[in-house]
C-alpha atoms as a PDB file:
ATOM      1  CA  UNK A   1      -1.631  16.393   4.189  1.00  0.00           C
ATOM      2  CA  UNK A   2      -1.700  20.179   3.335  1.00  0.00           C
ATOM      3  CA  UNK A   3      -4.234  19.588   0.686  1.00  0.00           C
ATOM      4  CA  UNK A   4      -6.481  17.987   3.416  1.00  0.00           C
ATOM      5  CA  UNK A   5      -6.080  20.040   5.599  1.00  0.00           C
ATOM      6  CA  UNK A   6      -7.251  22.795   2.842  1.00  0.00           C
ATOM      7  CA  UNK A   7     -10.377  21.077   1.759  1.00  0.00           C
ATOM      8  CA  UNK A   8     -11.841  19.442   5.093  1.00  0.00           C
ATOM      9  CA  UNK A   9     -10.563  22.232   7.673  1.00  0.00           C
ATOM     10  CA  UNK A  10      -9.701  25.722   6.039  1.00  0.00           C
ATOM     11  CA  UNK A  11     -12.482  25.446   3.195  1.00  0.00           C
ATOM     12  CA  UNK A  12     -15.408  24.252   5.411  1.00  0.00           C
ATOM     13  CA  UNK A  13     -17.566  27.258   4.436  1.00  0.00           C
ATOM     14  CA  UNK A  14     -17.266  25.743   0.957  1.00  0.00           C
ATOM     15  CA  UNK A  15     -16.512  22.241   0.840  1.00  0.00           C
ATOM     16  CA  UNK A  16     -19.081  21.411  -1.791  1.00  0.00           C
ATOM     17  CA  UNK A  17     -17.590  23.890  -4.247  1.00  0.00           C
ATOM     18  CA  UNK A  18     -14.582  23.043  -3.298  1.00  0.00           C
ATOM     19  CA  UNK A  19     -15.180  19.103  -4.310  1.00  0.00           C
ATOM     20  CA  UNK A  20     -17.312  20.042  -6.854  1.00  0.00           C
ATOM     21  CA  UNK A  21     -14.536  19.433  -9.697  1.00  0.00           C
ATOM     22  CA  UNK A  22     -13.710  15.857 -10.349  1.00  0.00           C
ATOM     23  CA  UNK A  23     -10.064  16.528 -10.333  1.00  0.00           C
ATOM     24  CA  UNK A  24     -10.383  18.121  -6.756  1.00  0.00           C
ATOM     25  CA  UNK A  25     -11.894  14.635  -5.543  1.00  0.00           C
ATOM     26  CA  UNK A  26      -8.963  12.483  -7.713  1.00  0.00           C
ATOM     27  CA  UNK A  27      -6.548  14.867  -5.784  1.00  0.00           C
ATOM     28  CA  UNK A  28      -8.609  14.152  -2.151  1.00  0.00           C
ATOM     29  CA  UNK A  29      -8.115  10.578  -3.632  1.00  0.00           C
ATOM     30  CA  UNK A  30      -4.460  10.671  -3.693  1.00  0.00           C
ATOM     31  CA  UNK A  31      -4.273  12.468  -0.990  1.00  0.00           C
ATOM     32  CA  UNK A  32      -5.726   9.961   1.485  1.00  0.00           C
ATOM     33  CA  UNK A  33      -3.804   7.169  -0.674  1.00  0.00           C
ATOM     34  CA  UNK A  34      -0.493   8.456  -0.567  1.00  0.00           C
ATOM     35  CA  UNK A  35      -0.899   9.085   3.589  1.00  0.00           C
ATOM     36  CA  UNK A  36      -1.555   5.851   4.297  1.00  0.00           C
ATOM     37  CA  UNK A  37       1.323   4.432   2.300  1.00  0.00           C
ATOM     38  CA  UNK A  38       3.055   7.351   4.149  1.00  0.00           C
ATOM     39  CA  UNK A  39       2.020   6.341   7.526  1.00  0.00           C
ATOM     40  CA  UNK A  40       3.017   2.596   6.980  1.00  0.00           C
ATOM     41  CA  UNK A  41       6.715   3.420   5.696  1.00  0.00           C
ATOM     42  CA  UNK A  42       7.051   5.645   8.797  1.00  0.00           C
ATOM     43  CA  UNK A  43       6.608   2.538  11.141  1.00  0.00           C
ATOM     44  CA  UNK A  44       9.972   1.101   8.924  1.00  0.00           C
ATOM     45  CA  UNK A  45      11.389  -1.111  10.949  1.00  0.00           C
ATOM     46  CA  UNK A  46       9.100  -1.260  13.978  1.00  0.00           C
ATOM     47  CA  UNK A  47       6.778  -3.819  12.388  1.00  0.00           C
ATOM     48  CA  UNK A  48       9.331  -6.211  11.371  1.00  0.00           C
ATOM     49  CA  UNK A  49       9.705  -9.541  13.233  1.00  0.00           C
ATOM     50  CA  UNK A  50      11.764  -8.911  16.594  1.00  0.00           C
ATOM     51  CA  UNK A  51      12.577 -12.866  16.309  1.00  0.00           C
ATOM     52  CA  UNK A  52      13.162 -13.381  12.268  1.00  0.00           C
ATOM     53  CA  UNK A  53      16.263 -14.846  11.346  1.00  0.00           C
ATOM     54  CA  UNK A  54      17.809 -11.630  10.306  1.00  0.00           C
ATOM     55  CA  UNK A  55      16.458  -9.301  13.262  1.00  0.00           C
ATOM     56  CA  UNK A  56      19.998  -8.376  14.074  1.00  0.00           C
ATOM     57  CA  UNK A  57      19.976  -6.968  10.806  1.00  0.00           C
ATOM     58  CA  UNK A  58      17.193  -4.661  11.091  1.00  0.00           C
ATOM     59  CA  UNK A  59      17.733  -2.027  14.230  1.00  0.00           C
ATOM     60  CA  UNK A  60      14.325  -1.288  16.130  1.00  0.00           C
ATOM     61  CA  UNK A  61      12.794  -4.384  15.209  1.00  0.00           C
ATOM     62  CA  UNK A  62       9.537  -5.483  17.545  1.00  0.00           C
ATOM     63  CA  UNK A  63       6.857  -6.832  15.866  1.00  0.00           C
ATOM     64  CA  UNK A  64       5.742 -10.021  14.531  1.00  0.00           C
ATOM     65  CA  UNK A  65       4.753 -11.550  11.604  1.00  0.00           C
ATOM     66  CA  UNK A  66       1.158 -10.119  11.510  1.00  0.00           C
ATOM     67  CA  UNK A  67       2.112  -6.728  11.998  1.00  0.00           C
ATOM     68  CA  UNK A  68       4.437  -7.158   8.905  1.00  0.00           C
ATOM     69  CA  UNK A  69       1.753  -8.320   6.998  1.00  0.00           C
ATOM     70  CA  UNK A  70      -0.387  -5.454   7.910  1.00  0.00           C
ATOM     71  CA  UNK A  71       2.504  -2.987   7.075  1.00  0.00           C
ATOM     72  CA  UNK A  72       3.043  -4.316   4.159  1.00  0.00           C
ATOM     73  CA  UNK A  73      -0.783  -4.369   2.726  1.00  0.00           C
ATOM     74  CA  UNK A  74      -1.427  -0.514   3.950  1.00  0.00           C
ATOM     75  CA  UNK A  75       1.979   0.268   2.050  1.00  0.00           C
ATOM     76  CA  UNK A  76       1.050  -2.043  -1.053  1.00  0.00           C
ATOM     77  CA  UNK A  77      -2.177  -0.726  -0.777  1.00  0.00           C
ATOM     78  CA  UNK A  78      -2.068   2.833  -0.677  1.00  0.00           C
ATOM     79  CA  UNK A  79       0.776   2.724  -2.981  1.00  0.00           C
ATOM     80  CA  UNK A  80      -1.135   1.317  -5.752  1.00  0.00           C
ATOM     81  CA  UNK A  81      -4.350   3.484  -5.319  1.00  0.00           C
ATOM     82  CA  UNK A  82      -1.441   6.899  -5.210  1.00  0.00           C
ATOM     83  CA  UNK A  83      -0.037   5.284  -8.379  1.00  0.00           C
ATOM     84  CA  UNK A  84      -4.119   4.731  -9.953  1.00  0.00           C
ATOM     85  CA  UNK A  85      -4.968   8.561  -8.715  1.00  0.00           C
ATOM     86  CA  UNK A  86      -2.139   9.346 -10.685  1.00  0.00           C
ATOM     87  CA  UNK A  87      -3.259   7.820 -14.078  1.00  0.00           C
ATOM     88  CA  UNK A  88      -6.492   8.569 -13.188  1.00  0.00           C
ATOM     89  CA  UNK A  89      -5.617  12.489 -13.578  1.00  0.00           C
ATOM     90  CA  UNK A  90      -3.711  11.777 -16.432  1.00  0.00           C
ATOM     91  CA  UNK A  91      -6.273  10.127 -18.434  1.00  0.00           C
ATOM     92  CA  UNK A  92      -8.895  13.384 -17.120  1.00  0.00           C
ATOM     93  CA  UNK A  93      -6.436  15.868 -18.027  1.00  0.00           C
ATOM     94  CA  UNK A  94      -5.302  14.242 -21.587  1.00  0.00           C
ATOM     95  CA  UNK A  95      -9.458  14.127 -21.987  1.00  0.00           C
ATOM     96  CA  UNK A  96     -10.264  17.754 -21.141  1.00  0.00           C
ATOM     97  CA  UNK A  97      -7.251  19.057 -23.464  1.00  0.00           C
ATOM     98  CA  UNK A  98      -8.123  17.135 -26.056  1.00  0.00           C
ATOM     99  CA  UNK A  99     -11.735  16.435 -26.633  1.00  0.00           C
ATOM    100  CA  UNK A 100     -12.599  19.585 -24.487  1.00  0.00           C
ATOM    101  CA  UNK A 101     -14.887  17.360 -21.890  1.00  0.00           C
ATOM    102  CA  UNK A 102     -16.203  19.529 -19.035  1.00  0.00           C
ATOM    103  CA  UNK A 103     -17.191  18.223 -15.503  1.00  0.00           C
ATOM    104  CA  UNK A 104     -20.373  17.468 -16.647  1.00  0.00           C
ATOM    105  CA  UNK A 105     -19.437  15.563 -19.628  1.00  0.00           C
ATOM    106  CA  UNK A 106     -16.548  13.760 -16.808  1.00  0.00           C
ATOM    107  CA  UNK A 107     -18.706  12.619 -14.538  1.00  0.00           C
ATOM    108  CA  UNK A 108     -19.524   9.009 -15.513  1.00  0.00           C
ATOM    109  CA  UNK A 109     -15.738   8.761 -15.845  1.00  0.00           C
ATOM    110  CA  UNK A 110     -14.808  10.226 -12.730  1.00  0.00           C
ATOM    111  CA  UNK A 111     -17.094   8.030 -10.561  1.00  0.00           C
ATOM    112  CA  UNK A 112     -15.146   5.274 -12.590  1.00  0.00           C
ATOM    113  CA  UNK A 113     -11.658   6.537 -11.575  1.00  0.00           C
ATOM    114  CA  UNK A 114     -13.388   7.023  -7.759  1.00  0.00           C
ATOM    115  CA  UNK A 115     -13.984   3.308  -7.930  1.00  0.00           C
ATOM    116  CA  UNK A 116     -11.595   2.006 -10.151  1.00  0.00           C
ATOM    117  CA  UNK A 117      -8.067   3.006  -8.043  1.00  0.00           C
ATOM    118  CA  UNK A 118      -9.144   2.510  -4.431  1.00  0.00           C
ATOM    119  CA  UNK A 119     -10.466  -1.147  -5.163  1.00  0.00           C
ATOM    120  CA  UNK A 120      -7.602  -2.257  -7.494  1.00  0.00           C
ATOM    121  CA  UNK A 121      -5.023  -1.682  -4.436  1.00  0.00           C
ATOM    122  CA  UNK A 122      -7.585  -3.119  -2.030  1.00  0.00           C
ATOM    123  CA  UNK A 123      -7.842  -6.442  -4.325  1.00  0.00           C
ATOM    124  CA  UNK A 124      -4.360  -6.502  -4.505  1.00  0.00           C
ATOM    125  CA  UNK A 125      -3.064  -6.045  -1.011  1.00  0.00           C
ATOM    126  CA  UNK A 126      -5.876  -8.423   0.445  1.00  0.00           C
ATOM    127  CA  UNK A 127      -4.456 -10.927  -2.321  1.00  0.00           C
ATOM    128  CA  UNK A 128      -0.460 -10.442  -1.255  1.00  0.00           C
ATOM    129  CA  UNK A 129      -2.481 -10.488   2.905  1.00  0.00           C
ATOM    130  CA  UNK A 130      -3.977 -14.277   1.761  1.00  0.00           C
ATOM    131  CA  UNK A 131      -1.199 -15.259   0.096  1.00  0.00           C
ATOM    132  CA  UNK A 132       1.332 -14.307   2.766  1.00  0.00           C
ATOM    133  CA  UNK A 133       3.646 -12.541   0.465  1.00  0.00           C
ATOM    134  CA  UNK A 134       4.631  -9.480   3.093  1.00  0.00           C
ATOM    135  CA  UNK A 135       8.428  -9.913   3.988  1.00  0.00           C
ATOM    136  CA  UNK A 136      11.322  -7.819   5.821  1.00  0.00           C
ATOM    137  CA  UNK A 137      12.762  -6.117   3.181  1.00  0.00           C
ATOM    138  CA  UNK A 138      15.302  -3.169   3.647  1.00  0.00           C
ATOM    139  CA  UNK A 139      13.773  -0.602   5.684  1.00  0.00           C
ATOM    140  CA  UNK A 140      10.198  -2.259   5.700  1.00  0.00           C
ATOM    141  CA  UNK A 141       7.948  -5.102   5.423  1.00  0.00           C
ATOM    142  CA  UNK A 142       7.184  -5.902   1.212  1.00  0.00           C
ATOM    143  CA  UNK A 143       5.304  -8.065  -0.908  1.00  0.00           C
ATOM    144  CA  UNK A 144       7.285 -10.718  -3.560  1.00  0.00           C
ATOM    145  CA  UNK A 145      10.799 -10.839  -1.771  1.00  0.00           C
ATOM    146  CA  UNK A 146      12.593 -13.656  -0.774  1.00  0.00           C
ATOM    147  CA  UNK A 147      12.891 -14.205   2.934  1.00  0.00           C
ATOM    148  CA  UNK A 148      15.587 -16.341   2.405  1.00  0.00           C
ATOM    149  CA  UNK A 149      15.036 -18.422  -0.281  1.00  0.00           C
ATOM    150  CA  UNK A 150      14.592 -21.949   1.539  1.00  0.00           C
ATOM    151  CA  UNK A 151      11.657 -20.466   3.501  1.00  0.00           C
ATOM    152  CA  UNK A 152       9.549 -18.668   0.338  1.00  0.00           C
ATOM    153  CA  UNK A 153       9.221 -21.535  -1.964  1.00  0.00           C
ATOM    154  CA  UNK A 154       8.407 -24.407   0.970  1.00  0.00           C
ATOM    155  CA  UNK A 155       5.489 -25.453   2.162  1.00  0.00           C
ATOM    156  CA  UNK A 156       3.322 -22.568   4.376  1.00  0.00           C
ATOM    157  CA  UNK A 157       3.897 -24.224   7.849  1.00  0.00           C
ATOM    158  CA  UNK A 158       7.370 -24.205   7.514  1.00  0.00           C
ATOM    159  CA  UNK A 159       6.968 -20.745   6.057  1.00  0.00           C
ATOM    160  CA  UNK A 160       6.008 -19.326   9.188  1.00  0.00           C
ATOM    161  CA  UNK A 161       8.507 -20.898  11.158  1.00  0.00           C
ATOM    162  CA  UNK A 162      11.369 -19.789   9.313  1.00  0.00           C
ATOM    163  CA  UNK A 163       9.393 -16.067   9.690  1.00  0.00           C
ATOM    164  CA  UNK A 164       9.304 -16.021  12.777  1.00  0.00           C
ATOM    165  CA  UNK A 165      11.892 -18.149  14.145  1.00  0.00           C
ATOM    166  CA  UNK A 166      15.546 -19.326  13.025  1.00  0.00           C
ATOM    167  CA  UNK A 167      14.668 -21.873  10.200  1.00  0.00           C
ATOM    168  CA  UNK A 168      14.870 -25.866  10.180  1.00  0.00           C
ATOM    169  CA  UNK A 169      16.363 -26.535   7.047  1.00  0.00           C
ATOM    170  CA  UNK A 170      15.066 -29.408   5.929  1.00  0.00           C
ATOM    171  CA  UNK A 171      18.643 -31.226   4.784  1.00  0.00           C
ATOM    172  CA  UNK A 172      20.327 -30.142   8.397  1.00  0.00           C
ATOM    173  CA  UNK A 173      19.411 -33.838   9.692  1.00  0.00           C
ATOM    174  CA  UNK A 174      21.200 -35.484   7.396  1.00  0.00           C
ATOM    175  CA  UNK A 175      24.311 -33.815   7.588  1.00  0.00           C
END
């Protein structure tokens, strides 16, 4: 947030210079990518289903399961555009060391990197949002887990029951 802060706010006199350098807009990149993961994970528990079958497990729990969902894609999200940022620089600063490339010479790359990280994590946490992948996991609502086993791997209408109320089991009637 500092770095923010420090380019839009304290630099305003000379925010073009200031973003003139393609690694100062990788860093604004993930910046902004790694506070919106940041601001999802501090919800934790407050977007997990109040009436899941393991609420009582998970203390503060009042949402549903679309405000799960949405945790889950900003965390998914902005995790995967930090984690792009991050190669992103790597690959820049492995370029300039080696080959010597200035800014000018990085510019065709860096507007790659610009696009490249934010819409991988878009494409993937509007894929895990369709696919309704976003479970209560630990501390916070996570794509891929289990939630419990019966309820992942069964059809989607019974999916949703089982998030967001105690499960029918399909083999309970006939015991």
């Amino acid at each position: 947030v500092y770095i923010l802060y420090d380019i839009f706010w304290k630099g305003r006199t000379n925010r073009k210079e200031t973003l003139a350098t393609s690694f100062h807009q990788l860093l604004v990149g993930l910046s902004l990518s790694d506070s919106i993961s940041s601001f999802a994970l501090f919800f934790t528990t407050w977007a997990m289903p109040a009436d899941g079958i393991d609420a009582k497990f998970f203390v503060g729990s009042s949402g549903n399961a679309t405000t799960c969902k949405v945790q889950g894609m900003l965390i998914v999200t902005g995790s995967i555009a930090s984690n792009a940022f991050v190669v992103s620089i790597a690959i820049q600063s492995f370029l300039y060391t080696k080959y010597r490339l200035t800014s000018a010479k990085m510019k065709m790359l860096n507007r790659s990197f610009l696009i490249f990280a934010p819409m991988t994590a878009l494409s993937f946490g509007i894929l895990f949002f369709i696919d309704d992948a976003f479970v209560p996991l630990g501390i916070a609502c996570f794509p891929g887990g289990v939630y419990p086993y019966f309820c992942r791997y069964s059809e989607k209408s019974h999916r949703e029951q089982c998030v967001m109320r105690e499960p029918k089991v399909p083999w309970s009637e006939t015991i």
